[in-house]
N, C-alpha and C. Protein backbone atom coordinates (compact mmCIF):
# COMPACT_ATOMS: atom_id res chain seq x y z
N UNK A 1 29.20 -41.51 6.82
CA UNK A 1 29.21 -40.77 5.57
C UNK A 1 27.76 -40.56 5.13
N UNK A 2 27.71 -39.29 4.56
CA UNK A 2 26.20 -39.03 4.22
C UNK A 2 25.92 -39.85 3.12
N UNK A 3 24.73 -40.07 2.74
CA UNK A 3 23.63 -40.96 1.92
C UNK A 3 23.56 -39.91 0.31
N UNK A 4 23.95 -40.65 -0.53
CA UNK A 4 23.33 -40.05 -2.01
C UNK A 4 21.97 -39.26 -1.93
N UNK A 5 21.25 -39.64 -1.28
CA UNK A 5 19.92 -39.20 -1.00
C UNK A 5 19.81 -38.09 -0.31
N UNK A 6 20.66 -37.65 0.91
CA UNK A 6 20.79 -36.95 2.04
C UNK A 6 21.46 -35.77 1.62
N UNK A 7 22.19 -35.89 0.48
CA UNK A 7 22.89 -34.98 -0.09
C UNK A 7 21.88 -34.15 -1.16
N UNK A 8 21.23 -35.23 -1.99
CA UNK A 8 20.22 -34.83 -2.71
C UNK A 8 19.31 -33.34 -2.45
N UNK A 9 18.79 -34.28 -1.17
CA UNK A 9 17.80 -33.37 -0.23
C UNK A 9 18.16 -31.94 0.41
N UNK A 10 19.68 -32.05 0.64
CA UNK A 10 20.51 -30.69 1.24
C UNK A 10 20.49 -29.87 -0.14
N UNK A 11 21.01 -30.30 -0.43
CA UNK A 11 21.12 -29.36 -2.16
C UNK A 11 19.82 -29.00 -2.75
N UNK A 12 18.19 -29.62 -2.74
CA UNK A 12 17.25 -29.27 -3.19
C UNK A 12 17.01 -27.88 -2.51
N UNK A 13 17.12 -28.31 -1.14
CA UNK A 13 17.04 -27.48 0.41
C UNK A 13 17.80 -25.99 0.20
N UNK A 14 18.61 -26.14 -0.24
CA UNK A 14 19.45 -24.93 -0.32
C UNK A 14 19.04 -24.17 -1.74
N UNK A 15 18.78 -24.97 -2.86
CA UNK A 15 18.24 -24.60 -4.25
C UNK A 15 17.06 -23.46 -3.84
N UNK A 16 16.06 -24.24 -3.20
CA UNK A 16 14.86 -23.42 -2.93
C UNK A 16 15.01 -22.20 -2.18
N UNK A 17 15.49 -22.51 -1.46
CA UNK A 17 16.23 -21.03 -0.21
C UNK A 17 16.94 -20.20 -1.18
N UNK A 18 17.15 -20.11 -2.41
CA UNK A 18 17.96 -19.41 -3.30
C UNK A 18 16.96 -18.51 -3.90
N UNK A 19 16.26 -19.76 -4.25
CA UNK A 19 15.13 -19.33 -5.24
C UNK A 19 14.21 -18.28 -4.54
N UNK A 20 13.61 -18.85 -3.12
CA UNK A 20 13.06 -17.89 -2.14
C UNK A 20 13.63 -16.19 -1.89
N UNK A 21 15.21 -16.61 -1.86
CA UNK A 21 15.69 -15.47 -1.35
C UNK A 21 15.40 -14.47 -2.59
N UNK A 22 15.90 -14.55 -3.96
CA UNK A 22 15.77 -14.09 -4.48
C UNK A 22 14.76 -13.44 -5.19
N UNK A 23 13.16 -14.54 -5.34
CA UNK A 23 12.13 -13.61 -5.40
C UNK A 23 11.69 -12.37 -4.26
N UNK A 24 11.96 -12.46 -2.83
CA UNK A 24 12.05 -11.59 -1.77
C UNK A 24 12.77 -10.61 -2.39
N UNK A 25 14.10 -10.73 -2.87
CA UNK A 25 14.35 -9.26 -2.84
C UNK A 25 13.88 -8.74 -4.17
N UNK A 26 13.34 -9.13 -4.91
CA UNK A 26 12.57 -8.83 -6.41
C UNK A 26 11.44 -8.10 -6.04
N UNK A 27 11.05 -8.74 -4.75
CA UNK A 27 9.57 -8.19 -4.38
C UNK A 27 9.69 -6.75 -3.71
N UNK A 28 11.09 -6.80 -3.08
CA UNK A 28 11.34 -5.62 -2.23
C UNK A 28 11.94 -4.85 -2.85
N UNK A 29 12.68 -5.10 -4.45
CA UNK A 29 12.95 -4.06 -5.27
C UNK A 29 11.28 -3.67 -6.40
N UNK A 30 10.56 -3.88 -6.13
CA UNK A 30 9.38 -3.91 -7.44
C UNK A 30 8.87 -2.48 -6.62
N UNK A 31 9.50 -1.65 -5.07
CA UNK A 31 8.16 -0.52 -4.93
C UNK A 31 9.34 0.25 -6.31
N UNK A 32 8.67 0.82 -6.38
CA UNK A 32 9.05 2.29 -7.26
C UNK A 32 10.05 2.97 -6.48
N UNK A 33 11.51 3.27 -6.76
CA UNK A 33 12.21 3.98 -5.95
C UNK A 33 11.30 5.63 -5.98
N UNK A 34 11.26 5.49 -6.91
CA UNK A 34 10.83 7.47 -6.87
C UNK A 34 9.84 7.39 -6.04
N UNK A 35 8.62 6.57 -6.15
CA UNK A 35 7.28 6.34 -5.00
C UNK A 35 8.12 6.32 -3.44
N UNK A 36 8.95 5.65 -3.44
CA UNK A 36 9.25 5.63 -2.06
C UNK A 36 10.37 7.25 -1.36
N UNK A 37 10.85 7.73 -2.60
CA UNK A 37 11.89 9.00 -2.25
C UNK A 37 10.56 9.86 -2.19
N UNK A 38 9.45 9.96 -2.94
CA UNK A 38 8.57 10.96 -2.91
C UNK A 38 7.28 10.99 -1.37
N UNK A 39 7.31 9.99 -1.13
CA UNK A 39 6.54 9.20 -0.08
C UNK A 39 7.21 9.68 1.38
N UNK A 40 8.89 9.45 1.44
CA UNK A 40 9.83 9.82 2.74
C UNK A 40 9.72 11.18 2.26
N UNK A 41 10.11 11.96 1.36
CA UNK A 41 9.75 13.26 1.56
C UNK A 41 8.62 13.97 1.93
N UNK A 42 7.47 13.64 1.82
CA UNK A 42 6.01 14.34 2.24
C UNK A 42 5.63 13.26 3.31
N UNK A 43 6.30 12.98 3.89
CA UNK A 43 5.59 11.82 4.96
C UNK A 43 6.48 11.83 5.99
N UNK A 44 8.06 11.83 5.53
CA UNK A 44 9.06 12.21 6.54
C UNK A 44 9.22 12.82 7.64
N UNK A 45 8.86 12.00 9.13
CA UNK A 45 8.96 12.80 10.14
C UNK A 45 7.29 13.38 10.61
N UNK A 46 6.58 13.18 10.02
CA UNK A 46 5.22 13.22 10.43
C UNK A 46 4.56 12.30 11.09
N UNK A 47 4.08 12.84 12.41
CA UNK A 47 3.20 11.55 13.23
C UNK A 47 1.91 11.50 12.72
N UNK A 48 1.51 12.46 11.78
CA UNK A 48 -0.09 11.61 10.92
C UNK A 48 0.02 10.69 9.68
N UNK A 49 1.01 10.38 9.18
CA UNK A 49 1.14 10.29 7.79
C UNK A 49 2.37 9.45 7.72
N UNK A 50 2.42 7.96 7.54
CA UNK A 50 3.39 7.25 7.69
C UNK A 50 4.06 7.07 6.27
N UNK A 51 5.45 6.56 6.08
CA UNK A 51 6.11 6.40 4.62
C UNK A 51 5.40 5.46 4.42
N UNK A 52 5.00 4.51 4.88
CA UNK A 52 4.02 3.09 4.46
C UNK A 52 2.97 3.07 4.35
N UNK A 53 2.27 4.58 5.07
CA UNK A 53 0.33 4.26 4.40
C UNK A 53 0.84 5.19 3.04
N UNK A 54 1.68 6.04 3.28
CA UNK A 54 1.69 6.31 1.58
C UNK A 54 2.44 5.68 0.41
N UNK A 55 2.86 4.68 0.42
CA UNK A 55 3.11 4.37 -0.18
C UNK A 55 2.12 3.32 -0.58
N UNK A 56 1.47 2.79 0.70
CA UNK A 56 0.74 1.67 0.07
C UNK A 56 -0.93 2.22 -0.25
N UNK A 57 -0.98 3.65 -0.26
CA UNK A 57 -2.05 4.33 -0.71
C UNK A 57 -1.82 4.90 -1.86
N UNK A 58 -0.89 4.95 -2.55
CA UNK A 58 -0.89 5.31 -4.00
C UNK A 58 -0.43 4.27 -4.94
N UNK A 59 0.08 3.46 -3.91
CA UNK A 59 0.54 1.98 -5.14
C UNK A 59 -1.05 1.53 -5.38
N UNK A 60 -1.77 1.63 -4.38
CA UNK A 60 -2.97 0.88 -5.10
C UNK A 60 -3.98 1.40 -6.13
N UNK A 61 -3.07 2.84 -6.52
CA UNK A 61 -3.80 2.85 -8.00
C UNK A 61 -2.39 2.69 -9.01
N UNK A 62 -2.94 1.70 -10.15
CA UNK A 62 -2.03 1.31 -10.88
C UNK A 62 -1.27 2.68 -11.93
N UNK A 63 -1.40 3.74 -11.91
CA UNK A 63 -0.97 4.62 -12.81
C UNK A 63 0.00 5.22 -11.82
N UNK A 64 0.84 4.66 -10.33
CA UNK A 64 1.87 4.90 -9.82
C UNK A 64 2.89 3.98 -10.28
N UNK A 65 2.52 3.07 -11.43
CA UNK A 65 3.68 2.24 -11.15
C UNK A 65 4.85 2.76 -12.23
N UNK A 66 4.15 4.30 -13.05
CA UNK A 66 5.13 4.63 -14.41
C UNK A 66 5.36 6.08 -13.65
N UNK A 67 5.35 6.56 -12.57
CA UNK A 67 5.13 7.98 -11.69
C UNK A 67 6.50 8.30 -12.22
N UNK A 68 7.02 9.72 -12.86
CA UNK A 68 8.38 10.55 -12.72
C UNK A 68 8.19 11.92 -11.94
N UNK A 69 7.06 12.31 -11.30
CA UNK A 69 6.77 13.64 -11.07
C UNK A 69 6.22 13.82 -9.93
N UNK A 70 6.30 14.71 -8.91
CA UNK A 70 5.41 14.96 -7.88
C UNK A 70 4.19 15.06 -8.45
N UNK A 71 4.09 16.09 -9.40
CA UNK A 71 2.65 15.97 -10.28
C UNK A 71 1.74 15.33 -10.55
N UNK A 72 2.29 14.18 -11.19
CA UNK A 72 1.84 12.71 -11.09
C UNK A 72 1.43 12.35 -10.17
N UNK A 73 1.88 12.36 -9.05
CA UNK A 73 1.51 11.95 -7.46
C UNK A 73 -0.16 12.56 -6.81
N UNK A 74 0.21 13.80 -7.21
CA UNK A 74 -0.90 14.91 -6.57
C UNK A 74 -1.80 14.41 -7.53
N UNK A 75 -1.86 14.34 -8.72
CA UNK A 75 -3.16 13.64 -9.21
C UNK A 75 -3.60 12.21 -8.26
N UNK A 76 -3.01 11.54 -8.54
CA UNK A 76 -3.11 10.14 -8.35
C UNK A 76 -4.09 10.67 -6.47
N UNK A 77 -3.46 11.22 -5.90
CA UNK A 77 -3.63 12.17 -4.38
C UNK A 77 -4.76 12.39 -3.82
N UNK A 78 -4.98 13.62 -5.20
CA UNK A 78 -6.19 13.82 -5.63
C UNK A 78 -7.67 13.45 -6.07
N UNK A 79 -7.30 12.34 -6.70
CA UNK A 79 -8.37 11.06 -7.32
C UNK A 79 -8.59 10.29 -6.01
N UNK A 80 -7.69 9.94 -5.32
CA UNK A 80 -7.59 9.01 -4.20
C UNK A 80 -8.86 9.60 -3.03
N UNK A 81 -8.12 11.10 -2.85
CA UNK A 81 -9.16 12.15 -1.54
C UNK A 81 -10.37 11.91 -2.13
N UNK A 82 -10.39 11.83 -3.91
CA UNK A 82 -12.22 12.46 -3.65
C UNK A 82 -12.75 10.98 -4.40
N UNK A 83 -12.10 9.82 -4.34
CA UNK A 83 -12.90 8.39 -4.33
C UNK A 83 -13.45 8.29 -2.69
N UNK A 84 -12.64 8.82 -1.84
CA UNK A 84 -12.46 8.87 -0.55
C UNK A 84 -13.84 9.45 0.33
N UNK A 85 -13.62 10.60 0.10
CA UNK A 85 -15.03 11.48 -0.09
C UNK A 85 -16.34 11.00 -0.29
N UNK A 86 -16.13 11.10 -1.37
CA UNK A 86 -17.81 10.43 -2.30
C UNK A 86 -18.00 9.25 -1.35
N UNK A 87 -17.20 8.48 -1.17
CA UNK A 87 -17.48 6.61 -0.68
C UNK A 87 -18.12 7.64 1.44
N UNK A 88 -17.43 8.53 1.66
CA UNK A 88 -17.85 8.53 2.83
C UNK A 88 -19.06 9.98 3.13
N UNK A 89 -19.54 10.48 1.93
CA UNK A 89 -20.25 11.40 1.81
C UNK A 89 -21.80 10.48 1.78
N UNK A 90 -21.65 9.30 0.73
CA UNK A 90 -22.61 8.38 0.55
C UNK A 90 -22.83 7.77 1.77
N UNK A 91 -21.74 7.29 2.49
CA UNK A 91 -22.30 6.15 3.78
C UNK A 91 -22.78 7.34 5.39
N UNK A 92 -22.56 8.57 4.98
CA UNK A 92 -23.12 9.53 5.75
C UNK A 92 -24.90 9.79 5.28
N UNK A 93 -24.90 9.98 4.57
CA UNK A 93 -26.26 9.63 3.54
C UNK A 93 -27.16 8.62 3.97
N UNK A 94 -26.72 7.41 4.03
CA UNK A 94 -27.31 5.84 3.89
C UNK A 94 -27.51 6.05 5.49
N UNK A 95 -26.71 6.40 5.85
CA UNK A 95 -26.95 6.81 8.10
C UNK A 95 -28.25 8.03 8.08
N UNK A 96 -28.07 8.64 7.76
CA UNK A 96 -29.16 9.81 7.81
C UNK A 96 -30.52 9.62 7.58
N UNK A 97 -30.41 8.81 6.20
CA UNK A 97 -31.56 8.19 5.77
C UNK A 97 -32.54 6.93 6.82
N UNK A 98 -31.33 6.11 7.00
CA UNK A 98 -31.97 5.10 8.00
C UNK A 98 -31.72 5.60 9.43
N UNK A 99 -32.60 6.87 9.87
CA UNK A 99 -32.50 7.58 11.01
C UNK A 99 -30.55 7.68 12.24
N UNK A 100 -29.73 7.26 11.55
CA UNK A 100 -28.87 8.34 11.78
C UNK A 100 -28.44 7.63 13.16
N UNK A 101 -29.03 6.82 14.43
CA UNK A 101 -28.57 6.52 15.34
C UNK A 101 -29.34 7.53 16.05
N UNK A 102 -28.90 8.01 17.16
CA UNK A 102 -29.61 9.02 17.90
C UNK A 102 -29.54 10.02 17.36
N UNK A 103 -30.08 11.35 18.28
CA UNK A 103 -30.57 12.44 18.05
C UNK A 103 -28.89 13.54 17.97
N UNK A 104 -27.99 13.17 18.84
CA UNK A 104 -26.99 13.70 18.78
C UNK A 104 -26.27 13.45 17.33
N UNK A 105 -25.98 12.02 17.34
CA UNK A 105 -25.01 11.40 16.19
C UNK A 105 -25.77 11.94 14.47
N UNK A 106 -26.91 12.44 14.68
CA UNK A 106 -27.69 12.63 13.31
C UNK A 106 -27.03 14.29 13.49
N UNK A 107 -27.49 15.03 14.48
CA UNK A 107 -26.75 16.74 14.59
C UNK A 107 -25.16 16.22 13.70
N UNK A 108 -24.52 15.68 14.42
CA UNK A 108 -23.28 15.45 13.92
C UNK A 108 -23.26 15.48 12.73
N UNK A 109 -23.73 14.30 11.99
CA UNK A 109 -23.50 14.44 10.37
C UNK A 109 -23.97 15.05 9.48
């Protein structure tokens, strides 16, 4: 016969696995349904553009987490391309400046 103790331990065991399970699916209900219907639609079926880099490229600006609109999106899109830009317009810059690598790779940029 099992131990007062042994029983204890099964039941903590199973408590936590509850508790676990349930923050998991909290976590896996927290994307934004509309982020993710808007995400499979413009991403759907495209081999450049996965449902998961977009989604996890507009969740990381926080003004997707109240999104009702494609609109909304294309801003957020928008802001995203030209943080994007600037950050790689500058590190094209900072190469040029400190001679660029060779003579080809400087033509390039």
């Amino acid at each position: 016969m099992a131990s007062s103790s042994n029983v204890n331990n099964g039941v903590s065991v199973l408590f936590l696995f509850a508790v676990l399970l349930i923050a998991a699916s909290q976590l896996a209900a927290g994307t934004n349904s509309f982020l993710y219907g808007a995400c499979k639609t413009i991403a759907g079926g495209s081999e450049l553009l996965s449902v998961t880099f977009c989604i996890d490229a507009l969740s990381s600006d926080n003004r997707s987490s109240n999104i009702s609109s494609y609109k909304e999106f294309a801003v957020i899109a928008v802001d995203l391309l030209t943080a994007n830009a600037t950050s790689t317009k500058s590190e094209i810059d900072g190469k040029l400046r400190n001679g660029g690598g060779d003579a080809a790779a400087t033509r390039c940029l």
